[in-house]
PDB file of N, CA and C in Angstrom:
ATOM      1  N   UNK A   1     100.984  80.421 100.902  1.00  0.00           N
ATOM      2  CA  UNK A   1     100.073  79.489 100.245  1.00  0.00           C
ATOM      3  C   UNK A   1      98.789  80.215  99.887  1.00  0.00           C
ATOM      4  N   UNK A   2      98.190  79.836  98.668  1.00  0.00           N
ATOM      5  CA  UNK A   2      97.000  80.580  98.308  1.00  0.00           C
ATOM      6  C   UNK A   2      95.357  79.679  98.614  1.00  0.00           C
ATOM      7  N   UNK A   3      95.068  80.299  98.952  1.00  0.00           N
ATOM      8  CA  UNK A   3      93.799  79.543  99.144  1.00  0.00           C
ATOM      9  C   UNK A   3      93.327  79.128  98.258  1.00  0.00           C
ATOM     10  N   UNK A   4      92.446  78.118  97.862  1.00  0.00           N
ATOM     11  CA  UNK A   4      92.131  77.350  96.350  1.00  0.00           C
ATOM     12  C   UNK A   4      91.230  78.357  95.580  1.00  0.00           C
ATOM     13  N   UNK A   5      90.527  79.526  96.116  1.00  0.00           N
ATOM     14  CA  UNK A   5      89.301  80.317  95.883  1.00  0.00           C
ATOM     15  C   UNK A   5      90.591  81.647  95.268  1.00  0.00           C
ATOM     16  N   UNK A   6      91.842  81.424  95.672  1.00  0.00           N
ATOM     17  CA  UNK A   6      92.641  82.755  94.943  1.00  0.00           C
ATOM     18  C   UNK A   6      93.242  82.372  93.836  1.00  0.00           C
ATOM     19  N   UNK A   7      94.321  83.716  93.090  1.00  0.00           N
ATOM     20  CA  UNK A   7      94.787  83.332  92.280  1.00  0.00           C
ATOM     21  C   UNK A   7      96.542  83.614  92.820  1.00  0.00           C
ATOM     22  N   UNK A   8      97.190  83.171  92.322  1.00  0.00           N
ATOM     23  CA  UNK A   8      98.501  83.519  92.614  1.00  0.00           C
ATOM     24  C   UNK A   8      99.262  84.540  91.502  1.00  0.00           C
ATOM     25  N   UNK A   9      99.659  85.719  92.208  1.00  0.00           N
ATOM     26  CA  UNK A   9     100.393  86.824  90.704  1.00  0.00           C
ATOM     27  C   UNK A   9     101.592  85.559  90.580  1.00  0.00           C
ATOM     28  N   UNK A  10     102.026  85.461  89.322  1.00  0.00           N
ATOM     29  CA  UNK A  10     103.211  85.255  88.963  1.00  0.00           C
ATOM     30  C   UNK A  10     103.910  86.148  88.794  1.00  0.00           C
ATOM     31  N   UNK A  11     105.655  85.444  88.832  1.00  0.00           N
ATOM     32  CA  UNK A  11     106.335  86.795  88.573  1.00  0.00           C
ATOM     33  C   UNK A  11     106.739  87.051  86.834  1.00  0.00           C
ATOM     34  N   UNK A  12     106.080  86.567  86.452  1.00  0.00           N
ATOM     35  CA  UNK A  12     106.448  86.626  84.943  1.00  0.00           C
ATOM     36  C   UNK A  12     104.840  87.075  83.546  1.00  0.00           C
ATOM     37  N   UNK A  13     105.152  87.939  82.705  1.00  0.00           N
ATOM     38  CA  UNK A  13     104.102  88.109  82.570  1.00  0.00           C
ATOM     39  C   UNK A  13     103.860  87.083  81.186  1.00  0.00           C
ATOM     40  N   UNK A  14     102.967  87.244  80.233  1.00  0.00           N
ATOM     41  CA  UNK A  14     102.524  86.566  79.052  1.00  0.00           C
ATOM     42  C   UNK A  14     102.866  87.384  78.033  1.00  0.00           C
ATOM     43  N   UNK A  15     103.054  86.639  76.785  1.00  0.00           N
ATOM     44  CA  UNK A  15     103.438  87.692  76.082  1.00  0.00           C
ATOM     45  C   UNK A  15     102.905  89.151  75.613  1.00  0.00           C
ATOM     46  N   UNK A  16     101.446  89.230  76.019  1.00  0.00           N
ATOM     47  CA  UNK A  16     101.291  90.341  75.428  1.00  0.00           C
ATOM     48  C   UNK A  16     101.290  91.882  77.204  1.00  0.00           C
ATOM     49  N   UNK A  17     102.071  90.834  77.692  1.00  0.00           N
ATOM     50  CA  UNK A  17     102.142  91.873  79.218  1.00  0.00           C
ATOM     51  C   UNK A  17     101.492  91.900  79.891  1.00  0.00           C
ATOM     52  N   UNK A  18     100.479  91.518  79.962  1.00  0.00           N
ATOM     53  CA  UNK A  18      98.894  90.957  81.248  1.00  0.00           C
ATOM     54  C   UNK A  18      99.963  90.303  82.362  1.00  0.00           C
ATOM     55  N   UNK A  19      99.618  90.540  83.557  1.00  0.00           N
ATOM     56  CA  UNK A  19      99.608  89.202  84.557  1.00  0.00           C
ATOM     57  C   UNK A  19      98.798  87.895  84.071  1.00  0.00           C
ATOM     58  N   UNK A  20     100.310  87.096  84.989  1.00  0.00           N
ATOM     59  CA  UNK A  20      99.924  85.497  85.169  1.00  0.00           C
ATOM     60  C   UNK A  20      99.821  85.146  86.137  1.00  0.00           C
ATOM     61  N   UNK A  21      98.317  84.517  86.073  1.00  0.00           N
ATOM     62  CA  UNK A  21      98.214  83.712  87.644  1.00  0.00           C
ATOM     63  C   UNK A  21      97.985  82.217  87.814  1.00  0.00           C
ATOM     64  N   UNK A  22      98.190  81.560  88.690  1.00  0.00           N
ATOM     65  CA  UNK A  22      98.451  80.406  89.019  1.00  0.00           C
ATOM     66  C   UNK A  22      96.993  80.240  90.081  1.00  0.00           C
ATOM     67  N   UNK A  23      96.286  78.994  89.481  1.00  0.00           N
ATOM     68  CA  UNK A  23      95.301  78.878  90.846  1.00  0.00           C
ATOM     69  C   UNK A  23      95.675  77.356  90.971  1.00  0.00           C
ATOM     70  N   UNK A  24      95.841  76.676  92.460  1.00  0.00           N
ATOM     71  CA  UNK A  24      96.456  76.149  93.203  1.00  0.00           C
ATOM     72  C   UNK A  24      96.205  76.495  94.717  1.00  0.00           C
ATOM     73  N   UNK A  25      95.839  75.523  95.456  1.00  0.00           N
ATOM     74  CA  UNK A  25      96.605  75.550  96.336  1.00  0.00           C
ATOM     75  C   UNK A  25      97.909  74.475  97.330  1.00  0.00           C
ATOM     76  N   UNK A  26      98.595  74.216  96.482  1.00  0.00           N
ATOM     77  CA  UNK A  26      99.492  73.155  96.798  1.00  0.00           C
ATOM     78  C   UNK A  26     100.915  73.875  96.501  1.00  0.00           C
ATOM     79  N   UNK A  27     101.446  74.546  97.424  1.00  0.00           N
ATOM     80  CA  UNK A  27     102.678  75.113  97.444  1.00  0.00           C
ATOM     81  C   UNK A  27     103.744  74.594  97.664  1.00  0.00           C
ATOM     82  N   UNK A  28     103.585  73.436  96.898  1.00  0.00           N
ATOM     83  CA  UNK A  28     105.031  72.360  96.569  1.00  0.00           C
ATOM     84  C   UNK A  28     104.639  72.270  95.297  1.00  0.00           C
ATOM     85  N   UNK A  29     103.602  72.482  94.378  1.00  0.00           N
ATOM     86  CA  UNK A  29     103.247  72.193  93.082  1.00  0.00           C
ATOM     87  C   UNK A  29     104.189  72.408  92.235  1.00  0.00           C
ATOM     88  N   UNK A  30     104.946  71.908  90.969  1.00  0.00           N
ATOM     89  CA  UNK A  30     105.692  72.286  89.868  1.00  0.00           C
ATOM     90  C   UNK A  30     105.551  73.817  89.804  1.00  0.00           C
ATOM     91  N   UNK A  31     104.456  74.067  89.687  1.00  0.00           N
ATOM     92  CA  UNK A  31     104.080  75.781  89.207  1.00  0.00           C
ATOM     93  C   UNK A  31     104.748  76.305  90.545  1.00  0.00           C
ATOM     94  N   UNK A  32     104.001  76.310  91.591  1.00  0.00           N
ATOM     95  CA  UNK A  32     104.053  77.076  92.415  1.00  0.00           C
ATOM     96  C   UNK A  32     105.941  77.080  93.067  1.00  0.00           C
ATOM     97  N   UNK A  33     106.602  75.785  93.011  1.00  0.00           N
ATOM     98  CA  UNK A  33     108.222  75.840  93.094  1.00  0.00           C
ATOM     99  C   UNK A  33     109.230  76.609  92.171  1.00  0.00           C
ATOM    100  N   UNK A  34     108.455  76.756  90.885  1.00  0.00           N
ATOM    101  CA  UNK A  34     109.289  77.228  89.258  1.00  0.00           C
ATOM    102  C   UNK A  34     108.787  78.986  90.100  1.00  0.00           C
ATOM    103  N   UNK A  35     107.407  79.157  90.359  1.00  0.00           N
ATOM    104  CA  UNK A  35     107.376  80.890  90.520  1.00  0.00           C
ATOM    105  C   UNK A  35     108.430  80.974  91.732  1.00  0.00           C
ATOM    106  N   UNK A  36     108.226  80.355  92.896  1.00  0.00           N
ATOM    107  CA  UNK A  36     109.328  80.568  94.436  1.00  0.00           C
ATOM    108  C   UNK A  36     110.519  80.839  93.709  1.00  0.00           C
ATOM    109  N   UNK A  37     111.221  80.090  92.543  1.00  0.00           N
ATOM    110  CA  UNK A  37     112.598  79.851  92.181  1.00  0.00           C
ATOM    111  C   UNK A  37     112.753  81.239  91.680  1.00  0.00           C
ATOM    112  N   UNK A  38     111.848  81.663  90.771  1.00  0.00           N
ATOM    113  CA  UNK A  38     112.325  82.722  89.788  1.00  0.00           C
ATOM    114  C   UNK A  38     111.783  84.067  90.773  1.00  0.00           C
ATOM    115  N   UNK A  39     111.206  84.000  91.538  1.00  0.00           N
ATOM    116  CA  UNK A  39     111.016  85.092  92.299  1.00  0.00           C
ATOM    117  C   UNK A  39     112.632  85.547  92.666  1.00  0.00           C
ATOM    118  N   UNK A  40     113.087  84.244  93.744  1.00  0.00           N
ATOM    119  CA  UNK A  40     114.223  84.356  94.081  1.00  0.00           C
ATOM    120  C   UNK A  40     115.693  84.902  93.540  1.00  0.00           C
ATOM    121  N   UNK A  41     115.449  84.074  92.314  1.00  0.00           N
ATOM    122  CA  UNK A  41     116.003  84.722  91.061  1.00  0.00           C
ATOM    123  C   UNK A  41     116.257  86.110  90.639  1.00  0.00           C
ATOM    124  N   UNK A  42     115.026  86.639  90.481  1.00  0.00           N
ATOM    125  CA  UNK A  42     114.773  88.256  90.097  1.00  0.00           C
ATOM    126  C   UNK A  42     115.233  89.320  91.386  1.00  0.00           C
ATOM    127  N   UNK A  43     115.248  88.369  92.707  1.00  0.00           N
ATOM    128  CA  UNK A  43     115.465  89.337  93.538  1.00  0.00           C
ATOM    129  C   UNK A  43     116.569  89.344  93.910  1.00  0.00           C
ATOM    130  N   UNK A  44     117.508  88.167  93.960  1.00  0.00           N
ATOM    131  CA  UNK A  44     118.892  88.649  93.671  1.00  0.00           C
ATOM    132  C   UNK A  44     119.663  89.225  92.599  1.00  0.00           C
ATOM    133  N   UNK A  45     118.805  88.756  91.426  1.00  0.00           N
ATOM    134  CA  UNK A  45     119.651  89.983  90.578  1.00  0.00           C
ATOM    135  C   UNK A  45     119.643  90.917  90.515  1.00  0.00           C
ATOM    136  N   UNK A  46     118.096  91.883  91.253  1.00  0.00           N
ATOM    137  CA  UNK A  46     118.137  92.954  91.260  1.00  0.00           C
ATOM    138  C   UNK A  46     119.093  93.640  92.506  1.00  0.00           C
ATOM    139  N   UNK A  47     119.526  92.301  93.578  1.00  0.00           N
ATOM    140  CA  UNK A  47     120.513  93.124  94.353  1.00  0.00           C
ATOM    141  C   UNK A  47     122.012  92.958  93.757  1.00  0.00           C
ATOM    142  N   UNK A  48     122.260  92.596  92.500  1.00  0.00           N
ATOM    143  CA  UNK A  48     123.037  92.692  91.727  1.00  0.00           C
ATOM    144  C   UNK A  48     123.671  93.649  91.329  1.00  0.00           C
ATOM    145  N   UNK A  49     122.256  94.280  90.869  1.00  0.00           N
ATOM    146  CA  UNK A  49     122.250  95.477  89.781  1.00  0.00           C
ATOM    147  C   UNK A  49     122.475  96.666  90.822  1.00  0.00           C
ATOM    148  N   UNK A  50     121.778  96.554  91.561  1.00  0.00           N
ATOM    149  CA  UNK A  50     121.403  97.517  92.648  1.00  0.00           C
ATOM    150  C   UNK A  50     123.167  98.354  93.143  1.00  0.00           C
ATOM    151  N   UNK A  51     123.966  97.189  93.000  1.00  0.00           N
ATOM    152  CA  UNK A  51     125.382  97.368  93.773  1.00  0.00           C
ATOM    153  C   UNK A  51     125.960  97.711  92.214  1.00  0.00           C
ATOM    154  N   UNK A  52     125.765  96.971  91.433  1.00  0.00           N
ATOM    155  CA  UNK A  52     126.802  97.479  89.995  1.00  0.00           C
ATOM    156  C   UNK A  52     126.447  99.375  89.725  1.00  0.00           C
ATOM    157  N   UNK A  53     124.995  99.662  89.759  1.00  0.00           N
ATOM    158  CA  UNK A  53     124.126 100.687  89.654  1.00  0.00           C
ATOM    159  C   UNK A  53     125.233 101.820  90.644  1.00  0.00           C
ATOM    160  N   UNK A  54     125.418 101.645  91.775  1.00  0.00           N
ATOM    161  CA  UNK A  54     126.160 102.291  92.952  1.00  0.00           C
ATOM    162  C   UNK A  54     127.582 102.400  92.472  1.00  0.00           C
ATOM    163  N   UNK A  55     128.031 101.792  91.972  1.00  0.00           N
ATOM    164  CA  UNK A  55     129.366 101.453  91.330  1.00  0.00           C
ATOM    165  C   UNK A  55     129.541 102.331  90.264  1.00  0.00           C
ATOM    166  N   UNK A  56     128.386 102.524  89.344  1.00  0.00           N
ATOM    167  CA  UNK A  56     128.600 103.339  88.153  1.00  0.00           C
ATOM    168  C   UNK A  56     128.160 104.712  88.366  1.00  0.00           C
ATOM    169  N   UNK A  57     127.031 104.570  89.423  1.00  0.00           N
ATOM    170  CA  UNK A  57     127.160 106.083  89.892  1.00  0.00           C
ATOM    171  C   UNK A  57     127.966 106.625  90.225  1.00  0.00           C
ATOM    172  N   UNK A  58     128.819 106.345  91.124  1.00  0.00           N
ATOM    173  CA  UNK A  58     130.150 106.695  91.637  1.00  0.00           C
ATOM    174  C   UNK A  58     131.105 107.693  90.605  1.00  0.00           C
ATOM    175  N   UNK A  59     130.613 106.971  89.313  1.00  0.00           N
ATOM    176  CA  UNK A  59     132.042 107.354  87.920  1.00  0.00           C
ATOM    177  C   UNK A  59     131.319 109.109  87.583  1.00  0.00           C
ATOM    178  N   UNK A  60     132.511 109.790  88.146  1.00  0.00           N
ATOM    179  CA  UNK A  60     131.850 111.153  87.404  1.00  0.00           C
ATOM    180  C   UNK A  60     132.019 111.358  85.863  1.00  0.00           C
ATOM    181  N   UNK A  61     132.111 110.220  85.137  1.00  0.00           N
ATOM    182  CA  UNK A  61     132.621 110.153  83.813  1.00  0.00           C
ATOM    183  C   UNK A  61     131.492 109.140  82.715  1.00  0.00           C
ATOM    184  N   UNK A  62     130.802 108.646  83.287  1.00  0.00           N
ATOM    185  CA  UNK A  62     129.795 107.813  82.565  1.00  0.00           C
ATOM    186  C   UNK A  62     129.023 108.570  81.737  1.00  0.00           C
ATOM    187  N   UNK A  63     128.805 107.820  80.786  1.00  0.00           N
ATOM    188  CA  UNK A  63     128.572 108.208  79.301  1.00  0.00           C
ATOM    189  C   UNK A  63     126.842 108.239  79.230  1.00  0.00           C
ATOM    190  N   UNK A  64     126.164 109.324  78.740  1.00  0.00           N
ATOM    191  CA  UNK A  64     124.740 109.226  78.573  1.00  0.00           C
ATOM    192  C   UNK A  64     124.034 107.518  78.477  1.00  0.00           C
ATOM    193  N   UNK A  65     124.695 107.184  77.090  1.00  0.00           N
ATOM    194  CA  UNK A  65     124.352 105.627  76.812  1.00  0.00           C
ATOM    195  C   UNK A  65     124.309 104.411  78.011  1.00  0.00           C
ATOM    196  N   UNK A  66     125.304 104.741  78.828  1.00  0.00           N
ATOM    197  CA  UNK A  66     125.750 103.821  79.933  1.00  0.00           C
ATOM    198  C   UNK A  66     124.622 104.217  80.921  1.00  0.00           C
ATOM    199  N   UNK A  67     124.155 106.040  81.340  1.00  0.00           N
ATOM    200  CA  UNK A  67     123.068 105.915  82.210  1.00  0.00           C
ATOM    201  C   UNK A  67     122.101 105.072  81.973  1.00  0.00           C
ATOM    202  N   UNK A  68     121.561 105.704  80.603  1.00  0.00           N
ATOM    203  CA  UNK A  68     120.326 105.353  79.831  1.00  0.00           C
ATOM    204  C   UNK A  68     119.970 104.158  80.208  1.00  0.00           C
ATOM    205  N   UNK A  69     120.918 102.889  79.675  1.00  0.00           N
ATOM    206  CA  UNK A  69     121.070 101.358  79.865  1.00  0.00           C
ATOM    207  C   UNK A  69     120.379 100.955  81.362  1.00  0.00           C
ATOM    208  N   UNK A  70     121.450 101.639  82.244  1.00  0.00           N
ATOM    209  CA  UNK A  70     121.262 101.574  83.341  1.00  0.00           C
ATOM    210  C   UNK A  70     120.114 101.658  84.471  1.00  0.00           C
ATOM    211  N   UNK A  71     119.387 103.017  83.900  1.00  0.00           N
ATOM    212  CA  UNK A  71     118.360 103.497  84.433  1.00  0.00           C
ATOM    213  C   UNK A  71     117.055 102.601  83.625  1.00  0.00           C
ATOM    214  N   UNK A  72     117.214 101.695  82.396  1.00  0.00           N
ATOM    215  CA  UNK A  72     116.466 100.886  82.035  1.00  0.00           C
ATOM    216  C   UNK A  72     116.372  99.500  82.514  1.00  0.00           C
ATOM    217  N   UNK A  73     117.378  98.826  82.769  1.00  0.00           N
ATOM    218  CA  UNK A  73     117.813  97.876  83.699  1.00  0.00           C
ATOM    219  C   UNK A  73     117.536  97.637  84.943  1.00  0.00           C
ATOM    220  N   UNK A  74     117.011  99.093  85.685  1.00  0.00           N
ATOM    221  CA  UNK A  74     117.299  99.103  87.119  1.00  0.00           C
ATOM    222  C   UNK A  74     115.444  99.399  87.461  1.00  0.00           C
ATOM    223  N   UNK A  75     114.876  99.806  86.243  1.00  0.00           N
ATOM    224  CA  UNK A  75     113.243  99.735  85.894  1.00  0.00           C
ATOM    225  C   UNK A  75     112.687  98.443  85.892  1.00  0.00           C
ATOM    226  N   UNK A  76     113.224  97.601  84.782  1.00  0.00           N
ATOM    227  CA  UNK A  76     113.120  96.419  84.964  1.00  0.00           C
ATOM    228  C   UNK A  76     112.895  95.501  86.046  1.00  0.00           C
ATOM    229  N   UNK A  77     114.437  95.958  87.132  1.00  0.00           N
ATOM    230  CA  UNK A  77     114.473  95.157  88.498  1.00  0.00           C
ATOM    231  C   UNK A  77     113.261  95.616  89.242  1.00  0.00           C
ATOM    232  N   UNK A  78     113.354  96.664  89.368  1.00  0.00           N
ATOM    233  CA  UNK A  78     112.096  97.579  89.908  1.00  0.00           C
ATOM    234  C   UNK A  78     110.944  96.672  89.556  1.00  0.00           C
ATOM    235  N   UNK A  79     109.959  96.482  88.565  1.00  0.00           N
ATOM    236  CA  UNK A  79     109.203  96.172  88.129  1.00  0.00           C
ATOM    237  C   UNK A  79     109.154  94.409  88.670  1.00  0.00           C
ATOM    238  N   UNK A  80     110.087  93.931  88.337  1.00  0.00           N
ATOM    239  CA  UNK A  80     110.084  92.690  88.826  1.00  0.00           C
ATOM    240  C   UNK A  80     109.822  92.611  90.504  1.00  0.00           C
ATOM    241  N   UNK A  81     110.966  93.060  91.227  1.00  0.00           N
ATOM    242  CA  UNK A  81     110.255  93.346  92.822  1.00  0.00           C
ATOM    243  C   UNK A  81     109.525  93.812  93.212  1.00  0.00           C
ATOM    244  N   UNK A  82     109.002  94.799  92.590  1.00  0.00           N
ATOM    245  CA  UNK A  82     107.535  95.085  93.215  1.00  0.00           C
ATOM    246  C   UNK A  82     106.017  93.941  92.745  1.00  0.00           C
ATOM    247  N   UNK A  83     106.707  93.436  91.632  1.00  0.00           N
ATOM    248  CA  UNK A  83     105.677  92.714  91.353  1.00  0.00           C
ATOM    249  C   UNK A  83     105.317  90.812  92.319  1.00  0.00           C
ATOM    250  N   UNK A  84     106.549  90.835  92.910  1.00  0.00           N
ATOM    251  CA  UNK A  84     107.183  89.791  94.251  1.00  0.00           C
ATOM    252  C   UNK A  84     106.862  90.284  95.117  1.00  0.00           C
ATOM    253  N   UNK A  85     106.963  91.910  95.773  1.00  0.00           N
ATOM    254  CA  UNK A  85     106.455  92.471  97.088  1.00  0.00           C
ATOM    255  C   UNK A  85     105.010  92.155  97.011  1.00  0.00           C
ATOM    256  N   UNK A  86     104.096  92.742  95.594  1.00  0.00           N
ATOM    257  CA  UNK A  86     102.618  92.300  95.878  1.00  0.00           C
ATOM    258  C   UNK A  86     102.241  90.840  96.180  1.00  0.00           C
ATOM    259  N   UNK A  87     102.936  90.019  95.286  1.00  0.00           N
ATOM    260  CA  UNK A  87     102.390  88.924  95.612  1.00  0.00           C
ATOM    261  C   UNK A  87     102.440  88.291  96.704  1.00  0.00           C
ATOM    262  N   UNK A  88     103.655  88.640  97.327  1.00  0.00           N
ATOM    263  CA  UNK A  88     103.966  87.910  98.846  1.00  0.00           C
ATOM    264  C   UNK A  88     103.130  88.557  99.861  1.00  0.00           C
ATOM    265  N   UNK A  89     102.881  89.666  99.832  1.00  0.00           N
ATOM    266  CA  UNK A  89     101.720  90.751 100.391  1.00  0.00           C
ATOM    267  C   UNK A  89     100.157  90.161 100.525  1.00  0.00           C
ATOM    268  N   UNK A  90     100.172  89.577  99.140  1.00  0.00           N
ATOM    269  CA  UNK A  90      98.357  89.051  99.136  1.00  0.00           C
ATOM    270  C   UNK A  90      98.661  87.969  99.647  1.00  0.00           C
ATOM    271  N   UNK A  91     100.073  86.952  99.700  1.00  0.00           N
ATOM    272  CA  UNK A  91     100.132  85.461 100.045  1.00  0.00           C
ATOM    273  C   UNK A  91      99.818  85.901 101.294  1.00  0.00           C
ATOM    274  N   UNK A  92     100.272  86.843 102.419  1.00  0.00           N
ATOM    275  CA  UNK A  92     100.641  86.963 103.976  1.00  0.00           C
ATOM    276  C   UNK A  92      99.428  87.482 104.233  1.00  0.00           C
ATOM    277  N   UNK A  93      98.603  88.090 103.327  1.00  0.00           N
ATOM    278  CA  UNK A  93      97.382  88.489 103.744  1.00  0.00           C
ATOM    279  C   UNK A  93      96.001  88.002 103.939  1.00  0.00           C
ATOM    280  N   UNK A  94      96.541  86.365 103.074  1.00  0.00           N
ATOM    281  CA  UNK A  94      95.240  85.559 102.657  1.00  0.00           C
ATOM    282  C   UNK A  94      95.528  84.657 104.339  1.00  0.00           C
ATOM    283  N   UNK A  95      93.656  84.594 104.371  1.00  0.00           N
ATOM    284  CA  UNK A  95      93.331  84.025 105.848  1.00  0.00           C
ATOM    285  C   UNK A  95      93.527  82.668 105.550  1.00  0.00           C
ATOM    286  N   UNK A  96      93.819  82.182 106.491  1.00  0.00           N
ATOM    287  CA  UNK A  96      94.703  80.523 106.587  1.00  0.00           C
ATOM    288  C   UNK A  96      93.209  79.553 106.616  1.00  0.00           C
TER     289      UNK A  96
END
């Protein structure tokens, strides 16, 4: 929960790529349930990818294009969880 004086990172950015933040402090709010959901979201797909990623490494036969994809995909996930590790980081860090 964020204190009313913070802001909350979202996990999603705006279109021109800035962070989005949410100020709130009511962590049942519409906003604040839609970010919990899609956090959740992003972080299982990245343990998705994470296992398909292991899978295609495996192939001593994969095609430049197929890394490429891959290693862009797996940036992405990257980017998304770390951007969930910070926020849950400042949530656990903010004084109650």
């Amino acid at each position: 929960m964020t204190m009313s004086h913070e802001l909350r990172l979202l996990p999603w950015t705006g279109p021109d790529g800035k962070p989005c933040f949410l100020s709130t402090d009511d962590s049942d709010s519409y906003m604040s349930r839609l970010a919990d959901n899609t956090e959740s979201v992003q972080l299982g797909m990245a343990t998705e990818l994470l296992d398909r990623a292991l899978d295609m490494l495996a192939d001593t036969d994969m095609q430049p294009d197929n890394l490429r994809l891959l290693a862009t995909d797996l940036a992405g996930a990257l980017r998304d969880t770390l951007r969930v590790a910070t926020n849950r980081g400042h949530r656990l860090a903010a004084p109650e």
